[in-house]
Protein backbone atom coordinates (compact mmCIF):
# COMPACT_ATOMS: atom_id res chain seq x y z
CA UNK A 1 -16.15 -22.29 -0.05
CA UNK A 2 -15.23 -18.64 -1.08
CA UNK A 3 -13.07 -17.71 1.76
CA UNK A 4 -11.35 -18.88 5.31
CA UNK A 5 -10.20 -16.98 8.02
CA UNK A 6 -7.17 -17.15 10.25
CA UNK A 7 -5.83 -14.33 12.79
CA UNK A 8 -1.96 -13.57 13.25
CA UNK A 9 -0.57 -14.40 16.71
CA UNK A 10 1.19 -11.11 18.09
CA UNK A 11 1.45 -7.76 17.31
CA UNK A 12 2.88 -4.32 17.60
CA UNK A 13 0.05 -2.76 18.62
CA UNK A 14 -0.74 -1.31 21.95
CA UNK A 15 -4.57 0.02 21.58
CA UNK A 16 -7.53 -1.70 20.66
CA UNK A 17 -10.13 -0.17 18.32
CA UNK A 18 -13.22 0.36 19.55
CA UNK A 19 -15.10 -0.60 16.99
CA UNK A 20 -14.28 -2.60 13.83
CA UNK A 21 -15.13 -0.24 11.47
CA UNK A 22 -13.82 -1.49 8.19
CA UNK A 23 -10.06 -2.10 7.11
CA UNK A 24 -8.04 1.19 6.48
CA UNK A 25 -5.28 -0.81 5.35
CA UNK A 26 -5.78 -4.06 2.87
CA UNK A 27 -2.94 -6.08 1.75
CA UNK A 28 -3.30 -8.61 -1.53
CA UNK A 29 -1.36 -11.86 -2.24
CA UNK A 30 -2.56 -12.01 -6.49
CA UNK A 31 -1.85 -16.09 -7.00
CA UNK A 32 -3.62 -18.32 -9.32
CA UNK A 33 -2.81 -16.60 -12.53
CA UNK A 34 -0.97 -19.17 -14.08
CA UNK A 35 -2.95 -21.91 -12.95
CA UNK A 36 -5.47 -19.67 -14.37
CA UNK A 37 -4.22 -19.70 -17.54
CA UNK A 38 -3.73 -22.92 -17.42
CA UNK A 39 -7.22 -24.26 -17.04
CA UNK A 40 -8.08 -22.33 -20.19
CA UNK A 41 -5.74 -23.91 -21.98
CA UNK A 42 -3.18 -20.60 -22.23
CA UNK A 43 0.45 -20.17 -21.20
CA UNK A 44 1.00 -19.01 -17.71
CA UNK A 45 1.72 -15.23 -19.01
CA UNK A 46 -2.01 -15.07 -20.40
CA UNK A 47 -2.83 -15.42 -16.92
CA UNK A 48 -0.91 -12.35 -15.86
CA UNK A 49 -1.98 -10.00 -18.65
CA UNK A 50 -5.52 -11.22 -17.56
CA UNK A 51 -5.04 -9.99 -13.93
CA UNK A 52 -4.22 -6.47 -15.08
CA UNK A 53 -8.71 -6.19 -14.72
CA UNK A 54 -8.11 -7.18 -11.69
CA UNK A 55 -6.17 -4.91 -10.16
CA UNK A 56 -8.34 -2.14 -11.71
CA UNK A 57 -11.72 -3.60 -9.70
CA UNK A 58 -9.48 -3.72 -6.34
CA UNK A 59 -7.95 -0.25 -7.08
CA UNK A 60 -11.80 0.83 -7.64
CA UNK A 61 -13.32 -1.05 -4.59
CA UNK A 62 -10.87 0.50 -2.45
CA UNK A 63 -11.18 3.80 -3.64
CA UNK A 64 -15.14 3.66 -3.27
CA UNK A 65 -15.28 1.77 0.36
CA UNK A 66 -12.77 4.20 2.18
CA UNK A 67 -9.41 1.81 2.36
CA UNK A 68 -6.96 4.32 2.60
CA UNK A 69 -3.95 2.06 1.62
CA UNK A 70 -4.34 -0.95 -0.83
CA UNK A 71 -0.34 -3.04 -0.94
CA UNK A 72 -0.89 -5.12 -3.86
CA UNK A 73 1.96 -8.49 -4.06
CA UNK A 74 3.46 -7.78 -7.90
CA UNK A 75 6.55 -9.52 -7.84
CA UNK A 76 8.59 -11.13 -5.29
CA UNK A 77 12.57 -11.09 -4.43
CA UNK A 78 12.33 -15.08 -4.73
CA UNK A 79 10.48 -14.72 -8.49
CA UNK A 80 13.42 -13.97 -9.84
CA UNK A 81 13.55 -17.43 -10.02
CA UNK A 82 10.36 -18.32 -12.23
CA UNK A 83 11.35 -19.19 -15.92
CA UNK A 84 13.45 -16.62 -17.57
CA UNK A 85 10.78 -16.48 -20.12
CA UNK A 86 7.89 -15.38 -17.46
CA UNK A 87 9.87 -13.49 -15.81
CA UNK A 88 10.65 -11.10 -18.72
CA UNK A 89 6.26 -11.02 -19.32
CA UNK A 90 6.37 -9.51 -16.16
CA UNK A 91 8.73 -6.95 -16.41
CA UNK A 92 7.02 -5.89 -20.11
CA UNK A 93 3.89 -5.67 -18.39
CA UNK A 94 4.84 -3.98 -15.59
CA UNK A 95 6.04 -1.38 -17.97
CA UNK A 96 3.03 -1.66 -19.93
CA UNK A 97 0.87 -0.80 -16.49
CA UNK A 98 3.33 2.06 -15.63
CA UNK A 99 2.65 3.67 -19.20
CA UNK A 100 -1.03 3.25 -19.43
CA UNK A 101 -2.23 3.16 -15.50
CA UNK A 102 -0.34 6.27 -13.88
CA UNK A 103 -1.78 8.81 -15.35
CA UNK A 104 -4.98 7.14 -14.78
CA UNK A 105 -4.38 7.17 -11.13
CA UNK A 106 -3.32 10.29 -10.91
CA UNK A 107 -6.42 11.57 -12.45
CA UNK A 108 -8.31 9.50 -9.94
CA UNK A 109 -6.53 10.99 -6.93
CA UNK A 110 -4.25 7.59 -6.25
CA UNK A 111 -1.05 8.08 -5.01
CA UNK A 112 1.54 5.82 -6.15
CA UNK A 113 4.24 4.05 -4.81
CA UNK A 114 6.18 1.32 -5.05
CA UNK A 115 7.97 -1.05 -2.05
CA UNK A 116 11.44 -3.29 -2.51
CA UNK A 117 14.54 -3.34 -4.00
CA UNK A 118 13.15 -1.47 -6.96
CA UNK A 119 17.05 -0.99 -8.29
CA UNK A 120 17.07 -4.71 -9.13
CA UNK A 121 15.56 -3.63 -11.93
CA UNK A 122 16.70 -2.10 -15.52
CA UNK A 123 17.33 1.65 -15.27
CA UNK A 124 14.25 3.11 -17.98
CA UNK A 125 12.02 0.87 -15.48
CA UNK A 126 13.29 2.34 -12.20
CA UNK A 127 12.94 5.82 -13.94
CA UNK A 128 9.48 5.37 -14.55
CA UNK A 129 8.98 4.16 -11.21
CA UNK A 130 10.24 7.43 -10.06
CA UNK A 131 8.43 9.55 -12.65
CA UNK A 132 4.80 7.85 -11.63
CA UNK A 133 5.53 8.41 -8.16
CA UNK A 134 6.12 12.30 -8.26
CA UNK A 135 3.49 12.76 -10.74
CA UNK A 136 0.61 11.45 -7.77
CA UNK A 137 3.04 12.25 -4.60
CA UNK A 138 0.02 14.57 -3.88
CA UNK A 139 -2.97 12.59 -3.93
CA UNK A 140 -5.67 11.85 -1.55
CA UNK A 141 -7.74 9.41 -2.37
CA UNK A 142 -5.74 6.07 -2.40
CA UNK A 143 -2.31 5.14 -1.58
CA UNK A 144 -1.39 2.17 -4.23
CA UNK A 145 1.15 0.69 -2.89
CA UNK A 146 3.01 -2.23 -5.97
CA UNK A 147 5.47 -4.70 -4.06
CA UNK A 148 8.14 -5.18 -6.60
CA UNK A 149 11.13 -7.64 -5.78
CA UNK A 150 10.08 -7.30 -2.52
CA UNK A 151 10.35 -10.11 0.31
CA UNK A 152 9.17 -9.89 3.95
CA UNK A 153 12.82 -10.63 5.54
CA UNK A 154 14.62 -8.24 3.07
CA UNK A 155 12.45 -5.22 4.96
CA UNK A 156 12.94 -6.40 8.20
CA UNK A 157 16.83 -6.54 7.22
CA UNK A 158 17.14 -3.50 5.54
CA UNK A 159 15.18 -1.82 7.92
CA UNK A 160 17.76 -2.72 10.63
CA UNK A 161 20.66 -2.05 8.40
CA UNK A 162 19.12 1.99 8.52
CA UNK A 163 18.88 2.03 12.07
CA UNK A 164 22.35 -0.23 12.76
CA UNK A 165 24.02 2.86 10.51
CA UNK A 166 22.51 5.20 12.27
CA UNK A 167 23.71 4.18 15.68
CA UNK A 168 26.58 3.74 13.89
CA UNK A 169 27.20 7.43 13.39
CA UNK A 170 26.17 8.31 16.78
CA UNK A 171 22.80 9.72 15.94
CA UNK A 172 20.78 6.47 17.66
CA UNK A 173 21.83 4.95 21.06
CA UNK A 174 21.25 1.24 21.17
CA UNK A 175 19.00 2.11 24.39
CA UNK A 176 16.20 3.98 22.31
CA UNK A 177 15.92 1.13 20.04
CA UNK A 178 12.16 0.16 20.56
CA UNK A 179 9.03 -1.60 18.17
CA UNK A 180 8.21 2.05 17.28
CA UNK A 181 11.97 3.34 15.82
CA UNK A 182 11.69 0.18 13.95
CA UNK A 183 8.62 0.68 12.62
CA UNK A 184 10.04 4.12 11.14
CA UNK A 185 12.28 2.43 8.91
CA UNK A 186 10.43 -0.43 7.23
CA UNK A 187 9.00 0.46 3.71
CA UNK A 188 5.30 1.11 4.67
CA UNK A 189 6.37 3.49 7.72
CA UNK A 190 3.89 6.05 6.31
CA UNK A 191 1.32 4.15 6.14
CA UNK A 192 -1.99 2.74 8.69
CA UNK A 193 -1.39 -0.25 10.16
CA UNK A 194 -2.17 -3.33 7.95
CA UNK A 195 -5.50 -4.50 8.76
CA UNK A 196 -6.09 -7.29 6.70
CA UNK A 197 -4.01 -9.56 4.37
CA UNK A 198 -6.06 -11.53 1.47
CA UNK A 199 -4.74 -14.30 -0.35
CA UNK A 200 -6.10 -15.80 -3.73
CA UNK A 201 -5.77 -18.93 -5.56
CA UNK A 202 -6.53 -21.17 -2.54
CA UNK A 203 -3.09 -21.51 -1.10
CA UNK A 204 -2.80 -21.02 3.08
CA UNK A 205 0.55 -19.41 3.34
CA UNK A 206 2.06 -15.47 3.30
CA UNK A 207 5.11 -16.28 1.48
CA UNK A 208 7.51 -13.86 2.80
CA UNK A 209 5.14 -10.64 2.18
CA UNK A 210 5.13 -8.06 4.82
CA UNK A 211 5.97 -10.34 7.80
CA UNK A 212 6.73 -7.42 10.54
CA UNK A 213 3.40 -5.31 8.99
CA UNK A 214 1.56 -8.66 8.89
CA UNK A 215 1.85 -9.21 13.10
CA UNK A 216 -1.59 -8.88 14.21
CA UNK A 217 -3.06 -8.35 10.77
CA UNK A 218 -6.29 -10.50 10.05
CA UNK A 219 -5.65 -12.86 7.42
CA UNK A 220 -8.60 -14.30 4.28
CA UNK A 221 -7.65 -17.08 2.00
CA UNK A 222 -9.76 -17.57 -1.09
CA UNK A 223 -9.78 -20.50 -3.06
CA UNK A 224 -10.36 -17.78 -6.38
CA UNK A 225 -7.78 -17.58 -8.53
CA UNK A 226 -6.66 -13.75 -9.05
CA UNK A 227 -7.90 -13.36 -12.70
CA UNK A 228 -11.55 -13.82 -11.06
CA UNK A 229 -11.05 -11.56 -8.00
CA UNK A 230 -13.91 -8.82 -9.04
CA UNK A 231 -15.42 -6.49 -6.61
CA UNK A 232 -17.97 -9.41 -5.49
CA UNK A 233 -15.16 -11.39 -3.63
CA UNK A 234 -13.83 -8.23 -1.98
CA UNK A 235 -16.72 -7.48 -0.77
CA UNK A 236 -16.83 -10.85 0.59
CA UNK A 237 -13.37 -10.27 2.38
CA UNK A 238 -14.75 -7.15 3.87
CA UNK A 239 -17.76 -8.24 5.28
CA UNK A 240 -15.90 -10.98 6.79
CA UNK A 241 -13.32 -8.57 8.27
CA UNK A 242 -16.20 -6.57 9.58
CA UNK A 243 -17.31 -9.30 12.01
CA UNK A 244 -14.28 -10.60 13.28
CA UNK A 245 -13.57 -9.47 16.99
CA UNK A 246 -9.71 -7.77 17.45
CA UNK A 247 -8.49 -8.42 20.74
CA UNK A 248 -5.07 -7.24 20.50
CA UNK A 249 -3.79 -9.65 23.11
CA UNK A 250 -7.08 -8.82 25.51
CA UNK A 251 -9.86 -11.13 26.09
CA UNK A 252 -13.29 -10.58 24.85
CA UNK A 253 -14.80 -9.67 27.74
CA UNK A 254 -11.91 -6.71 27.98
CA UNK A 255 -12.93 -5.96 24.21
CA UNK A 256 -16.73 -5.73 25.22
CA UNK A 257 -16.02 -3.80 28.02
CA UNK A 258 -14.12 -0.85 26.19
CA UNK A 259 -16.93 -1.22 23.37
CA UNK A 260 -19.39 -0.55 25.42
């Protein structure tokens, strides 16, 4: 079976979309690379450099099916703790995709940007960071969004560190502290809200990636591994979204109702 479905339990939301009109907002969970890899008879790395394609059919799809925001999973805060020998793959090919792929989204009107605790990492890749995300600050087409040593709990926390400083300084009152001031500090603030979450490589879980943003997100688990997510299997994802009822906490009958 390609895909299974499962809808988050509560949400920040307060209105309910008329119609489901295809996801502004798609979120990616790239696993199965190593295993992958694996299965070929390759080191786990091989698997990575092989999901570079990839992200170039997803950054494509997107761009041609009117997804405003694409948040693709790079590299968790807990990955850090993946062989030292892996982990330093990544971090050469995440360079390697900075120096070949930003000008190439740039030209191609994606802006970039890039979500966690970015200053974990070595200062000539932090400064490339910066320098990719000025160059396409400006563009339309596509906001790319790379989670980099990011984790689900470290936004919620850091986003309450902001607003605890802020009250702090006597610019916030406890009192206006709502789901909406919140919202204004955790790293995709800018952003639509997330519409749907996939997840390759077959496994059922979110593993700490964009738990507040993730609230009443639809969620797609396919059992293909991320080297062999193409366009196809997006599509798939899509179409699936595309028939789903979103109640927001309604019932159907209250969802039919303001449809019709």
């Amino acid at each position: 079976m390609i895909g299974k479905r499962l809808s988050a339990a509560t949400s920040t939301q307060t209105e309910v979309p008329a119609v489901t009109a295809g996801p502004k907002h798609v979120a990616i969970i790239m696993d199965g690379n190593g295993r992958w890899a694996q299965k070929k008879g390759k080191i786990r790395t091989f698997g990575h450099k092989a999901g570079v394609e990839s992200v170039r059919s997803v950054v494509r799809f997107a761009r041609q099916n009117g997804i405003e925001s694409l948040t693709l999973f790079a590299f968790s805060s807990e990955n850090w703790k993946r062989p030292e020998e892996e982990v330093s793959v990544l971090m050469d090919l995440f360079n390697l995709v900075l120096n070949k792929e930003a000008k190439r989204l740039h030209k191609n009107g994606v802006r970039l940007q890039v979500i966690g605790d970015v200053e974990a990492f070595d200062t000539k890749l932090v400064d490339k960071i910066r320098k990719a995300e000025e160059m396409t600050k400006d563009n339309k087409d596509l906001v790319l969004n790379i989670a980099a040593n990011y984790g689900g709990r470290w936004d919620i926390v850091n986003a309450a560190k902001q607003l605890a400083e802020q009250v702090k300084c006597g610019n916030v009152n406890v009192s206006d502290i709502d789901e909406a001031a919140f919202n204004a500090h955790i790293s995709t603030a800018n952003l639509p809200e997330l519409d749907l979450l996939i997840r390759t490589g077959g496994e059922h879980r979110i593993s700490n990636f964009l738990l507040w943003q993730c609230a009443y997100a639809e969620l797609y688990f396919t059992d293909v591994l991320w080297p062999d997510f193409n366009e196809d299997v997006f599509q798939l994802a899509v179409d699936d979204f595309n028939v789903r009822q979103r109640r927001f906490g309604l019932t159907g009958e209250q969802v039919v109702t303001a449809d019709g």
